[in-house]
Each structure stands twice: as C-alpha cells, then as structure tokens.
N, C-alpha and C. Protein backbone atom coordinates (compact mmCIF):
# COMPACT_ATOMS: atom_id res chain seq x y z
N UNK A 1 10.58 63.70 -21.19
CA UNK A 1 9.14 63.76 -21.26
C UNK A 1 8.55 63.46 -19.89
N UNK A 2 9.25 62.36 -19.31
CA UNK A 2 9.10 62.08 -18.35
C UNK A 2 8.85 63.35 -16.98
N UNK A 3 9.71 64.63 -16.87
CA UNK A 3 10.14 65.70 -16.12
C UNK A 3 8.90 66.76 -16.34
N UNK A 4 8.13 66.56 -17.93
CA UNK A 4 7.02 67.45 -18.21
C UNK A 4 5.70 66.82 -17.39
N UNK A 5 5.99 65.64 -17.51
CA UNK A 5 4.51 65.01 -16.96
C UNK A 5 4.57 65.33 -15.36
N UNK A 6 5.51 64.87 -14.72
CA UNK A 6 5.96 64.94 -13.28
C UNK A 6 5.64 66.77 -12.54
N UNK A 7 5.79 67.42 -13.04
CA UNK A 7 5.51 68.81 -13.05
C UNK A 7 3.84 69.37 -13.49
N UNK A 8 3.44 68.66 -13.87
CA UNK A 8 1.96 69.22 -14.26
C UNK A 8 2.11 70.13 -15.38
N UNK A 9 2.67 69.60 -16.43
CA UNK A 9 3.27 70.20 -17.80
C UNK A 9 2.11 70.25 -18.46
N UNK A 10 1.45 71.43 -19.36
CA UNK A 10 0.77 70.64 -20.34
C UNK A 10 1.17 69.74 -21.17
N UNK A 11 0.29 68.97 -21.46
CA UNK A 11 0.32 67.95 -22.98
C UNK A 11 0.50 68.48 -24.12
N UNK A 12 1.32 67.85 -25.08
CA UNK A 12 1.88 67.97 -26.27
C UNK A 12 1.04 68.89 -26.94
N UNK A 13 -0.38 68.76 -27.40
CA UNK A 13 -1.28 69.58 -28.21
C UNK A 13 -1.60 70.37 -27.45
N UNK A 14 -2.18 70.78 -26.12
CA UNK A 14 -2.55 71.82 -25.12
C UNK A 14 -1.31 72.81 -25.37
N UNK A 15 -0.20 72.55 -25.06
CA UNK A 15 1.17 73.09 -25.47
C UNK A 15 1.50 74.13 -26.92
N UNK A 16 1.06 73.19 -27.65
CA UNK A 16 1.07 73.85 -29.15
C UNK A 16 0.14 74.58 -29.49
N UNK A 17 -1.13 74.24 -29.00
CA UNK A 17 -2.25 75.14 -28.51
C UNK A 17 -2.11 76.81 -28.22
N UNK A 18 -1.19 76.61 -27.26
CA UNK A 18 -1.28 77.32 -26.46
C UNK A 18 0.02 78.73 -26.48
N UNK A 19 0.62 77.82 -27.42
CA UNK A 19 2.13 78.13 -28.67
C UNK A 19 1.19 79.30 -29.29
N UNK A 20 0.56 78.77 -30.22
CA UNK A 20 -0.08 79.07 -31.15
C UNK A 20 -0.64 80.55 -30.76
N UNK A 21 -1.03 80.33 -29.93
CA UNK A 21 -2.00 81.50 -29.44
C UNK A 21 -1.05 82.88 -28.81
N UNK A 22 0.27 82.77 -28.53
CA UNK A 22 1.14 83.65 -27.89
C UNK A 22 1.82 84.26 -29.26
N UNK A 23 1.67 82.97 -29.89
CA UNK A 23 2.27 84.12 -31.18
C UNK A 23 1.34 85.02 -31.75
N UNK A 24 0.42 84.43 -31.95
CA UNK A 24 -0.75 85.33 -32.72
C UNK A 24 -0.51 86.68 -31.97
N UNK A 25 -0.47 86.51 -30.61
CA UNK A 25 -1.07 87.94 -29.72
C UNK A 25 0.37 88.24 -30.18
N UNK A 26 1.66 87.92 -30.32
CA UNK A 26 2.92 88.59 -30.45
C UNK A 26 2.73 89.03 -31.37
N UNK A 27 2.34 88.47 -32.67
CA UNK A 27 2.20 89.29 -33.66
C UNK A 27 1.41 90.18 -34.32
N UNK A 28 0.13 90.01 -33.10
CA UNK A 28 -0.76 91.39 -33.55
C UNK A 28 -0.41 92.33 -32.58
N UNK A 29 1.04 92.53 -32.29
CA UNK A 29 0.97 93.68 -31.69
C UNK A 29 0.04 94.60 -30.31
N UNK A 30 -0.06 95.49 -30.53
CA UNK A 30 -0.58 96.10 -28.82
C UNK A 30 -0.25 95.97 -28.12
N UNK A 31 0.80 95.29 -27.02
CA UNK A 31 0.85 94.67 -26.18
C UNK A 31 2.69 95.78 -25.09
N UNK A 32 2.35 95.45 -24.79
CA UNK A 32 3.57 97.02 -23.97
C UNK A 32 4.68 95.87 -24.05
N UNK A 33 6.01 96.70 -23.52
CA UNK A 33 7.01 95.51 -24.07
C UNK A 33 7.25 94.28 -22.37
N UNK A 34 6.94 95.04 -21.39
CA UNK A 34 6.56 93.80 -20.56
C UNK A 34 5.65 92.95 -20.89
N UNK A 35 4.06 92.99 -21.20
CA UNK A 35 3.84 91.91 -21.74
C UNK A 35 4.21 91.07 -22.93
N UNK A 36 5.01 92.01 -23.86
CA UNK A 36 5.61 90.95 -24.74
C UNK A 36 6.61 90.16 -24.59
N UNK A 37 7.47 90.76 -23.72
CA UNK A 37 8.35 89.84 -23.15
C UNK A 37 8.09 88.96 -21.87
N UNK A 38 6.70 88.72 -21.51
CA UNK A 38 6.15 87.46 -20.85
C UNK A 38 5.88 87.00 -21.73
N UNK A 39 4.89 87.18 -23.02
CA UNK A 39 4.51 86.30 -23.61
C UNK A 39 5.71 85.88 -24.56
N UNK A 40 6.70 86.04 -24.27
CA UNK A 40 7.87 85.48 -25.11
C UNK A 40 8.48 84.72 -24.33
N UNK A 41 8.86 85.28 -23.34
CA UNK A 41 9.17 84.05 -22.38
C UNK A 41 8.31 82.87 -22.17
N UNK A 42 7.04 83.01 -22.10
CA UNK A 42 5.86 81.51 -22.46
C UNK A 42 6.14 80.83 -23.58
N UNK A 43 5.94 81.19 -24.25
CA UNK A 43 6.84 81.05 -26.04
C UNK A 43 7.38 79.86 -26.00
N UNK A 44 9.08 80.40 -25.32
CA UNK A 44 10.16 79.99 -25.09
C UNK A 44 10.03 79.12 -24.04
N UNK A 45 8.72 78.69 -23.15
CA UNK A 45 8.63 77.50 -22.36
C UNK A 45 7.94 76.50 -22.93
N UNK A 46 6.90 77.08 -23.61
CA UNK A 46 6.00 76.37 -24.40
C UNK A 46 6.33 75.25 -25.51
N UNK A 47 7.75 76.11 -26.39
CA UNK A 47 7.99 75.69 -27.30
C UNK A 47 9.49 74.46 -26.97
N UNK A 48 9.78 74.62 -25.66
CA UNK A 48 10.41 73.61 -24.64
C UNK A 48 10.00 71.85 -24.64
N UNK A 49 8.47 72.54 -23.69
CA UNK A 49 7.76 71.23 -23.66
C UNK A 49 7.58 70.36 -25.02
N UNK A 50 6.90 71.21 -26.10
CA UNK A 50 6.64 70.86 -27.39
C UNK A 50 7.95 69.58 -27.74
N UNK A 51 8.98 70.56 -27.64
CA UNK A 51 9.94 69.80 -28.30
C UNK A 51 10.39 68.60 -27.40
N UNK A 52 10.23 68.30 -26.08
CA UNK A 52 10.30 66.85 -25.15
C UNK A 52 9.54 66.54 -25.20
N UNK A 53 8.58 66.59 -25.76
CA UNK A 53 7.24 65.24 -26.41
C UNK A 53 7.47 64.98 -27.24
N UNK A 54 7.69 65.49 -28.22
CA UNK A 54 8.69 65.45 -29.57
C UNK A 54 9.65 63.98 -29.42
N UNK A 55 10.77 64.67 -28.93
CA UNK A 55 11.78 64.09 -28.96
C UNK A 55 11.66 62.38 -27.82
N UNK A 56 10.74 62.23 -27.07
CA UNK A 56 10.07 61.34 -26.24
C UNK A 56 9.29 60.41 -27.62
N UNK A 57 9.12 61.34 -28.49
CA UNK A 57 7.93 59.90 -29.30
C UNK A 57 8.86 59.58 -29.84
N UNK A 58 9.96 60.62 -30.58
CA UNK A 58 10.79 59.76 -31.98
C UNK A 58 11.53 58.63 -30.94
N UNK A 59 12.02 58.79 -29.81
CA UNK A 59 12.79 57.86 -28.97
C UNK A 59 11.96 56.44 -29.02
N UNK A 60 11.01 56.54 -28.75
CA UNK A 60 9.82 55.81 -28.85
C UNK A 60 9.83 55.09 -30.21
N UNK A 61 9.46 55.40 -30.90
CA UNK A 61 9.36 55.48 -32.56
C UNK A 61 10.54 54.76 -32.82
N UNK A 62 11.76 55.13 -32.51
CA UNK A 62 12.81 54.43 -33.06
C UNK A 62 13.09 53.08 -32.50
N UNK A 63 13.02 53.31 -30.80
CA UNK A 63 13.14 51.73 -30.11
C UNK A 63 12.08 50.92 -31.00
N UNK A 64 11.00 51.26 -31.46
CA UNK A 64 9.93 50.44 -31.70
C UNK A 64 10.27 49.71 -33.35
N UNK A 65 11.08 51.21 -34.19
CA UNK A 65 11.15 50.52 -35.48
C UNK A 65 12.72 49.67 -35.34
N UNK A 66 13.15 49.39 -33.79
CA UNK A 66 14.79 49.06 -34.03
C UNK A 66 14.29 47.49 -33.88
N UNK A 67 13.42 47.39 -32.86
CA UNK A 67 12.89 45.76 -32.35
C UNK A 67 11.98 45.29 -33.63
N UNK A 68 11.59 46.36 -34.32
CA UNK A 68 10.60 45.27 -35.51
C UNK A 68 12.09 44.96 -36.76
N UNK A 69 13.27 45.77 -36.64
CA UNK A 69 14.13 45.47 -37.64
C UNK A 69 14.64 44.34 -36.95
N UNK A 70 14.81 43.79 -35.59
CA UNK A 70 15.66 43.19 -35.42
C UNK A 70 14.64 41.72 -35.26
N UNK A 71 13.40 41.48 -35.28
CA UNK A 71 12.74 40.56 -35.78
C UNK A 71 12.55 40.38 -37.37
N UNK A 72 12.37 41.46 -37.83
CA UNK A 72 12.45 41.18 -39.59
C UNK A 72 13.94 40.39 -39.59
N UNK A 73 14.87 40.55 -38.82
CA UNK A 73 15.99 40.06 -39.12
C UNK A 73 16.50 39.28 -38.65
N UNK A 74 16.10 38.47 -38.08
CA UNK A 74 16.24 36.93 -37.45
C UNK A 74 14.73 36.51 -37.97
N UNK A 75 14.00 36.76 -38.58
CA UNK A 75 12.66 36.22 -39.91
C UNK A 75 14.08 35.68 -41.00
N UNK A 76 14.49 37.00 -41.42
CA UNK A 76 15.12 36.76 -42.82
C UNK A 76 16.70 35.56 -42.75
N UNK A 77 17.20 35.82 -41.48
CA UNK A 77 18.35 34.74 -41.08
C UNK A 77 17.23 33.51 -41.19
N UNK A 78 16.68 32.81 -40.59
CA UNK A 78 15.75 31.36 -40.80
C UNK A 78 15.69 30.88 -42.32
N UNK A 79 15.47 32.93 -42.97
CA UNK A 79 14.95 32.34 -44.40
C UNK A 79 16.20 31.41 -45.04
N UNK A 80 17.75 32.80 -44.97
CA UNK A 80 18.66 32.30 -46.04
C UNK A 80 19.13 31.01 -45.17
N UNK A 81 19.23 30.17 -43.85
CA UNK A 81 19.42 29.12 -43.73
C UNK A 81 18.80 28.12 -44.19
N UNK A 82 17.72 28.26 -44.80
CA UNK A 82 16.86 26.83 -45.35
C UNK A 82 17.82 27.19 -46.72
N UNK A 83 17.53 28.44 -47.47
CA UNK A 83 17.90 28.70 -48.96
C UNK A 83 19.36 28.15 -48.93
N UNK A 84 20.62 28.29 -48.32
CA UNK A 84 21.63 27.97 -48.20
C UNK A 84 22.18 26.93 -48.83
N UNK A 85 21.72 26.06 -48.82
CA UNK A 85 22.13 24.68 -49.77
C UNK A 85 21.39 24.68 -51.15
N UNK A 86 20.63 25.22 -51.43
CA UNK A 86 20.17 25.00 -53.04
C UNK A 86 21.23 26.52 -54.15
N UNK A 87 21.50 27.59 -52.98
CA UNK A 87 23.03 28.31 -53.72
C UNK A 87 23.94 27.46 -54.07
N UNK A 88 24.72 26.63 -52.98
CA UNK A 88 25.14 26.09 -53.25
C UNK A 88 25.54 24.91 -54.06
N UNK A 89 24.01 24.34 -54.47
CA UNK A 89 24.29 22.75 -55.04
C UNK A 89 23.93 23.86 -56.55
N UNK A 90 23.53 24.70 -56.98
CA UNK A 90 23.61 25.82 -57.93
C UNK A 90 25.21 26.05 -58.59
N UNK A 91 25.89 26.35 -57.79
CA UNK A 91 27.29 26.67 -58.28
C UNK A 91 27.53 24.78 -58.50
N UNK A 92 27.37 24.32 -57.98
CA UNK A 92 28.41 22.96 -58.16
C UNK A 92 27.71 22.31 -59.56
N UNK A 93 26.60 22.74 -59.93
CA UNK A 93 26.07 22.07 -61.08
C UNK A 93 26.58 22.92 -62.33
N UNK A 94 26.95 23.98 -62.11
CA UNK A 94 27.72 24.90 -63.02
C UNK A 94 28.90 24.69 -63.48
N UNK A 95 29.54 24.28 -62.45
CA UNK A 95 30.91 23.20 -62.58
C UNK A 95 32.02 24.20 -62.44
N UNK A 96 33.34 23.95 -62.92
CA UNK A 96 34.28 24.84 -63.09
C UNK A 96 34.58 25.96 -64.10
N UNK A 97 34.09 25.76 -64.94
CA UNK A 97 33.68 26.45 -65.78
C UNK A 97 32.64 27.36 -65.72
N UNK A 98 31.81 27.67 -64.90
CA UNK A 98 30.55 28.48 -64.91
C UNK A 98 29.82 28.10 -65.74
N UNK A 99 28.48 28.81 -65.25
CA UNK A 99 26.99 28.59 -66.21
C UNK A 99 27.47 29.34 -67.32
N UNK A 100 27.07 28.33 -68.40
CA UNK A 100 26.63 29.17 -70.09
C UNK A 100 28.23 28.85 -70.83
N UNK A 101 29.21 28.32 -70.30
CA UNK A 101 30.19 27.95 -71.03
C UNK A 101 30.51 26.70 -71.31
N UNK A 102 30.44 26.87 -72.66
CA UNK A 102 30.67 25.58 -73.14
C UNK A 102 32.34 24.80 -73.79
N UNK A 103 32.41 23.56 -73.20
CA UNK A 103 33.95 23.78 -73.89
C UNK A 103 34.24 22.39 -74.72
C-alpha cells in the first residue's frame, strides 16, 4: 500500500471509481480494439491498486484484532487465576468418591 501512495496512486475509492467506469465503457462497446485494450490494460492497473488497499487494511484489521485477542487474553488469564482455588477446594469437598455419590 505503501508503493501506491509513494507513486501518486489513486486512493482506494477514486480507484474503484474509476474501475467502475472502464468497465461500463468496455461493456458498452464502440470502442476500436486499441482502445479497448487500453482500457483493459487500466482495468488491469486499476484493479491492482484496489486490491493493495485491500490487502493493506485486512493486514491492518488483523494486527489490530490479534493485539485486542491478546489483551482479551491476559484479561481472561487474571480471571482463571483468582477462580483457581475455589475449582479446586470444589473437587476436594466432593471427596473421593465424587459429587452425588453416596456410600
């Protein structure tokens, strides 16, 4: 993403924009086969950039949902260390025998 910006790339929506609009003219026809094959080759640059903004946010997106998992998860380690001893004093009141048997 970084290589699109550095270049004077359009932006993600200007891009798709601009996607958008090469197909239309591709697919309404008229167009001699040199200009269709510029505007296919734009296409095929267009639809370039698109996809490294793309792939720049999910990168994004994921570092972001990896650091909120890895705080939810030293949250939830704190939790089961307090809980830790009342499992335990749980089984020992159950005895050898387990809960619900009677002998």
């Amino acid at each position: 993403m970084a290589e699109t910006k550095d270049r004077g790339a359009p932006g993600y929506e200007q891009a798709r924009d601009e996607l958008m609009e090469v197909v239309r003219r591709l697919e309404s026809g008229g167009s001699t086969l040199e200009e269709s094959l510029a505007l296919w080759e734009r296409g095929e640059e267009l639809a370039r950039i698109c996809r490294q903004w793309l792939d720049g946010a999910r990168e994004r997106l994921d570092a972001a949902l990896a650091e909120s998992g890895d705080e939810e998860a030293e949250g939830e380690e704190e939790e089961d260390k307090g809980e830790g001893g009342d499992v335990a004093g749980e089984e020992e009141a159950a005895g050898p025998g387990g809960a619900g048997r009677t002998g």
